[in-house]
Protein backbone atom coordinates (compact mmCIF):
# COMPACT_ATOMS: atom_id res chain seq x y z
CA UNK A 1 78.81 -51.13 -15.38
CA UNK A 2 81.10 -51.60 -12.67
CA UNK A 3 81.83 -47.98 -11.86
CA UNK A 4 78.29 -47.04 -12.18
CA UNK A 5 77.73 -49.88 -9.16
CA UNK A 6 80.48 -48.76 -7.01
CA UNK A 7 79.15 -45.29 -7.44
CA UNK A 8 75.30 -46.49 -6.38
CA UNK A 9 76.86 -48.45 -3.78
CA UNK A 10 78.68 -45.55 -2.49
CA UNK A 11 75.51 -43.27 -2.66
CA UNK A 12 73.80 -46.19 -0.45
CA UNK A 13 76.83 -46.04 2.09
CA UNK A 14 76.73 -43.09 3.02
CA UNK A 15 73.23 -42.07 2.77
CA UNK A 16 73.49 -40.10 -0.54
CA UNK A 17 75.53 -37.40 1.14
CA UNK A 18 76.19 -34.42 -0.50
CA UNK A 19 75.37 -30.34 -0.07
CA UNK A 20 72.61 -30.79 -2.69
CA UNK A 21 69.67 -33.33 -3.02
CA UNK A 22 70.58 -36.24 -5.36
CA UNK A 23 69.73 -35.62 -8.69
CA UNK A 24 67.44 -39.22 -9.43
CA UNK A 25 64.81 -39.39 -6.27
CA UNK A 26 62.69 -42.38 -4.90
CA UNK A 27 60.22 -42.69 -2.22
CA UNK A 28 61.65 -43.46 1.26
CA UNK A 29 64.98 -42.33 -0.40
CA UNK A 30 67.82 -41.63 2.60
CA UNK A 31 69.85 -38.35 2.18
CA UNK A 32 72.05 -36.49 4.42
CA UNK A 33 71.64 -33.05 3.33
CA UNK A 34 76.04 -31.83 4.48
CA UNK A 35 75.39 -28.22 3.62
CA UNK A 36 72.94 -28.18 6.90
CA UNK A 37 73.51 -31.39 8.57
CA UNK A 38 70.27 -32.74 8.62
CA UNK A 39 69.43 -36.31 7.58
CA UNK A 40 66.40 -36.18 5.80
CA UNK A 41 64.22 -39.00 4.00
CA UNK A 42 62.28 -39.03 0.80
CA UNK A 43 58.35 -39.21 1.66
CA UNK A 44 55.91 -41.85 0.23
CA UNK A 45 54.56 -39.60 -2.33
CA UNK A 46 58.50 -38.69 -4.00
CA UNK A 47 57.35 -35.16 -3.88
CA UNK A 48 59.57 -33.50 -0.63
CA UNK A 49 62.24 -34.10 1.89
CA UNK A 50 61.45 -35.10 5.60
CA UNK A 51 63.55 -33.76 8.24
CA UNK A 52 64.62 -36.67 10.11
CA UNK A 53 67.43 -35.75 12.37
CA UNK A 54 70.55 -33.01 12.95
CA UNK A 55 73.99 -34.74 13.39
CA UNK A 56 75.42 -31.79 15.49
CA UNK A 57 79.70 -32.81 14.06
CA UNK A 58 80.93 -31.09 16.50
CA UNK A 59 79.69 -32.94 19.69
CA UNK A 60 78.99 -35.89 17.41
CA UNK A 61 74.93 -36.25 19.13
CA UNK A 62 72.08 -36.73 16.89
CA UNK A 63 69.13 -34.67 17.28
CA UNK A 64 65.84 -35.47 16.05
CA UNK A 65 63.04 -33.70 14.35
CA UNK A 66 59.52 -34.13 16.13
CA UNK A 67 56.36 -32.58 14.05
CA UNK A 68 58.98 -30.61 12.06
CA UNK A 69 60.42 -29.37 14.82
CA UNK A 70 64.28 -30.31 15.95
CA UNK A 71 64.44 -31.03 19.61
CA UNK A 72 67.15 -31.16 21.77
CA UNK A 73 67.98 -32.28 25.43
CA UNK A 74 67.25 -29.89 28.28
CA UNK A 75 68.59 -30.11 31.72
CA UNK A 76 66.52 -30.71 35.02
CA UNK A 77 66.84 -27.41 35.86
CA UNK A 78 65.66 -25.84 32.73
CA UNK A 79 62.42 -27.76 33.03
CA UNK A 80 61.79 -26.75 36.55
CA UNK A 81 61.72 -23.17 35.30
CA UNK A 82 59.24 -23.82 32.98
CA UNK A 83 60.17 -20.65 31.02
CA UNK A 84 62.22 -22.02 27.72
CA UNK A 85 60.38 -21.84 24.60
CA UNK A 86 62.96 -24.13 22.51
CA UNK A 87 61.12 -27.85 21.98
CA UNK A 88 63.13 -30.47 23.87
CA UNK A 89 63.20 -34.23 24.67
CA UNK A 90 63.03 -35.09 28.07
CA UNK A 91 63.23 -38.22 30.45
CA UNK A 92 60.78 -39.11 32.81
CA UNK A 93 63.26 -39.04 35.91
CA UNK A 94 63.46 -35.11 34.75
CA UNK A 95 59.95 -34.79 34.23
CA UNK A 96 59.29 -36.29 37.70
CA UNK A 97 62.09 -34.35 39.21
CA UNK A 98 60.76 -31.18 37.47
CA UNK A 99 57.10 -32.00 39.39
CA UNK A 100 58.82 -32.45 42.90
CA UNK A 101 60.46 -29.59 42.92
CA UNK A 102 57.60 -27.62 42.09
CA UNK A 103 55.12 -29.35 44.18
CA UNK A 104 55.35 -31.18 47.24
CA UNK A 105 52.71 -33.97 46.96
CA UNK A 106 53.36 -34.25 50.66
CA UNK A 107 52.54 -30.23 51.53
CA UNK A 108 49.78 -31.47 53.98
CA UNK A 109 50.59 -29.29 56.64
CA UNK A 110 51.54 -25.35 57.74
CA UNK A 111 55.57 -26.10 57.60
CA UNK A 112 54.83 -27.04 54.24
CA UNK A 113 52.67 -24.37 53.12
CA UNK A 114 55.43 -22.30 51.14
CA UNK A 115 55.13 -24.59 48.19
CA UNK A 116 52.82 -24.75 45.20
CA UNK A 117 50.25 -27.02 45.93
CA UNK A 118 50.56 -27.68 49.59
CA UNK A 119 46.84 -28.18 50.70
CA UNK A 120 45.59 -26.35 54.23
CA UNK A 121 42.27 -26.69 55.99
CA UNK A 122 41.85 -23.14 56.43
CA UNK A 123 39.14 -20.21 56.85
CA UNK A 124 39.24 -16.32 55.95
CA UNK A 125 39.68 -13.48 58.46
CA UNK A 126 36.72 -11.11 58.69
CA UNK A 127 37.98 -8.78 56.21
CA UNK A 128 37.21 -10.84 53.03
CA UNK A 129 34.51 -10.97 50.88
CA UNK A 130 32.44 -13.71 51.38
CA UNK A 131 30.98 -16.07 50.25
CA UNK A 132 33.98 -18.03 48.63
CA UNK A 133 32.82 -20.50 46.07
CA UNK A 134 35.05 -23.61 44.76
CA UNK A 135 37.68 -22.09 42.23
CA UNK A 136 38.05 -18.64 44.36
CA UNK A 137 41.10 -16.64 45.35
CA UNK A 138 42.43 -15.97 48.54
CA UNK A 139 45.90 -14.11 49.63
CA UNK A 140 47.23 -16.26 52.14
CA UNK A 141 47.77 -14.08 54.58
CA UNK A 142 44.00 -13.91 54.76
CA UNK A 143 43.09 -17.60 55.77
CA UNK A 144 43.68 -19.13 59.26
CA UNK A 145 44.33 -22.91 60.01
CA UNK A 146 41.76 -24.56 60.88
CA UNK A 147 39.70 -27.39 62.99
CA UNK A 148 36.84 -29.21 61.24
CA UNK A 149 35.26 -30.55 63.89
CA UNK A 150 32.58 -29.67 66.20
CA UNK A 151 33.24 -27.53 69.13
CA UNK A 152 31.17 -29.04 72.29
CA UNK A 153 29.55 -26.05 72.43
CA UNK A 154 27.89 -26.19 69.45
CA UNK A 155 30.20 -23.76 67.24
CA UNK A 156 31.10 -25.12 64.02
CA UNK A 157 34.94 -25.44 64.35
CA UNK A 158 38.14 -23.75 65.95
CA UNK A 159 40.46 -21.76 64.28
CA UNK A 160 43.96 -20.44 65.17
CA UNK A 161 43.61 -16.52 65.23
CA UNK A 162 47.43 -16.20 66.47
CA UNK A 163 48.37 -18.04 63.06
CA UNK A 164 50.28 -15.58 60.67
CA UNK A 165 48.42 -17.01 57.76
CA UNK A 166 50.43 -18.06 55.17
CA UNK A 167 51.99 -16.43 52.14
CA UNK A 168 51.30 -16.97 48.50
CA UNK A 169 47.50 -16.98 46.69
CA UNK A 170 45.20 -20.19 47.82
CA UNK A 171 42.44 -21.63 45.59
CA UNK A 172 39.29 -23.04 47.87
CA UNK A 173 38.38 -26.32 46.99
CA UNK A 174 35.32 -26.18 49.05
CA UNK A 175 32.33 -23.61 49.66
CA UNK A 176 32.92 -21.06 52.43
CA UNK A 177 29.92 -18.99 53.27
CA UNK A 178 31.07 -16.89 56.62
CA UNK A 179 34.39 -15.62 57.52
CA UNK A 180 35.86 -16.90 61.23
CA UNK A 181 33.80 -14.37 63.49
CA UNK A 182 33.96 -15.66 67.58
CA UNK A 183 34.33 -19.18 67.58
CA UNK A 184 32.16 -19.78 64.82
CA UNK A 185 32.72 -19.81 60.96
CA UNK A 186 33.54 -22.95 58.97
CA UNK A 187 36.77 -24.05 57.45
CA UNK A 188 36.96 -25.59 54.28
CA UNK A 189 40.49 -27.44 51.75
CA UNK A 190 42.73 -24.64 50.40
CA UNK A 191 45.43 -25.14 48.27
CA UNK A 192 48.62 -22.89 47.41
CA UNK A 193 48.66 -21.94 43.55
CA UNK A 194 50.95 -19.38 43.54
């Protein structure tokens, strides 16, 4: 009796540990699987092994499984690139840090303009297609900053025709019907998507 307890208690110390499943299996049974690191638990049913967590030995981290998927930390920098494809647990801070970097909530004006979603009261040179409903594209270097108020003279607004434009594509978040033709035309909320 008493080596068949020290030998259960042993199983239950360290998780039933061993490069093959444990022989006897009950529901919500620990296991840490050493042939692949992964600590796994028995589901409800007793019919399969859940992926719970790698213990990386080597760096001695633990990294979990989400929907059947391990996960592992990312830095700041590989989240502002937005380009890895391996599943990853991140932090708010680098989530928010992630966002600032790729979009300046304060882009409001034409310094601004070279990030992704700085906004720009704006109108199109003659030489685009018009009209430009909400949702439509515009190459920056097509658009013109823009007044939108009333000219006393009756014209709709004033725009800058020695501005550069800017670079980058712009979405309108308006309605444009004319392009900026004399002092007329009417400008309308652009913002930088690209």
């Amino acid at each position: 009796f008493r080596s068949d307890l020290n030998d259960a208690l042993g199983a239950i110390a360290t998780n039933n540990s061993g490069a093959t499943e444990p022989f006897t299996t009950y529901a919500n049974q620990w296991w840490y699987d050493t042939s692949n690191d992964i600590l796994k638990i028995r589901s409800e049913s007793d019919d399969a092994w859940i992926n719970v967590g790698y213990l990386d030995q080597s760096n001695n981290e633990f990294k979990p499984y989400v929907g059947g998927t391990q996960v592992d930390t990312q830095s700041t920098a590989t989240w502002e690139a937005g380009t890895s494809t391996t599943e990853g647990i991140v932090s708010p801070a680098k989530v928010k840090a992630a966002v600032d970097a790729l979009v300046d909530g304060n882009a409001l004006t034409h310094d601004d303009e070279t990030k992704v979603g700085a906004l720009a009261w704006c109108g199109p040179v003659s030489t685009v297609s018009v009209p430009i409903n909400y949702g439509g594209l515009v190459s920056g270097s097509d658009l013109r900053t823009a007044s939108a108020g009333r000219q006393a003279s009756g014209g709709n607004g004033q725009f800058n025709y020695n501005d550069p434009g800017f670079s980058g594509t712009w979405k309108c978040l308006g309605y444009l019907q004319d392009t900026i033709v004399g002092d007329g035309g009417v400008g309308t909320l652009f913002v930088r998507i690209s």
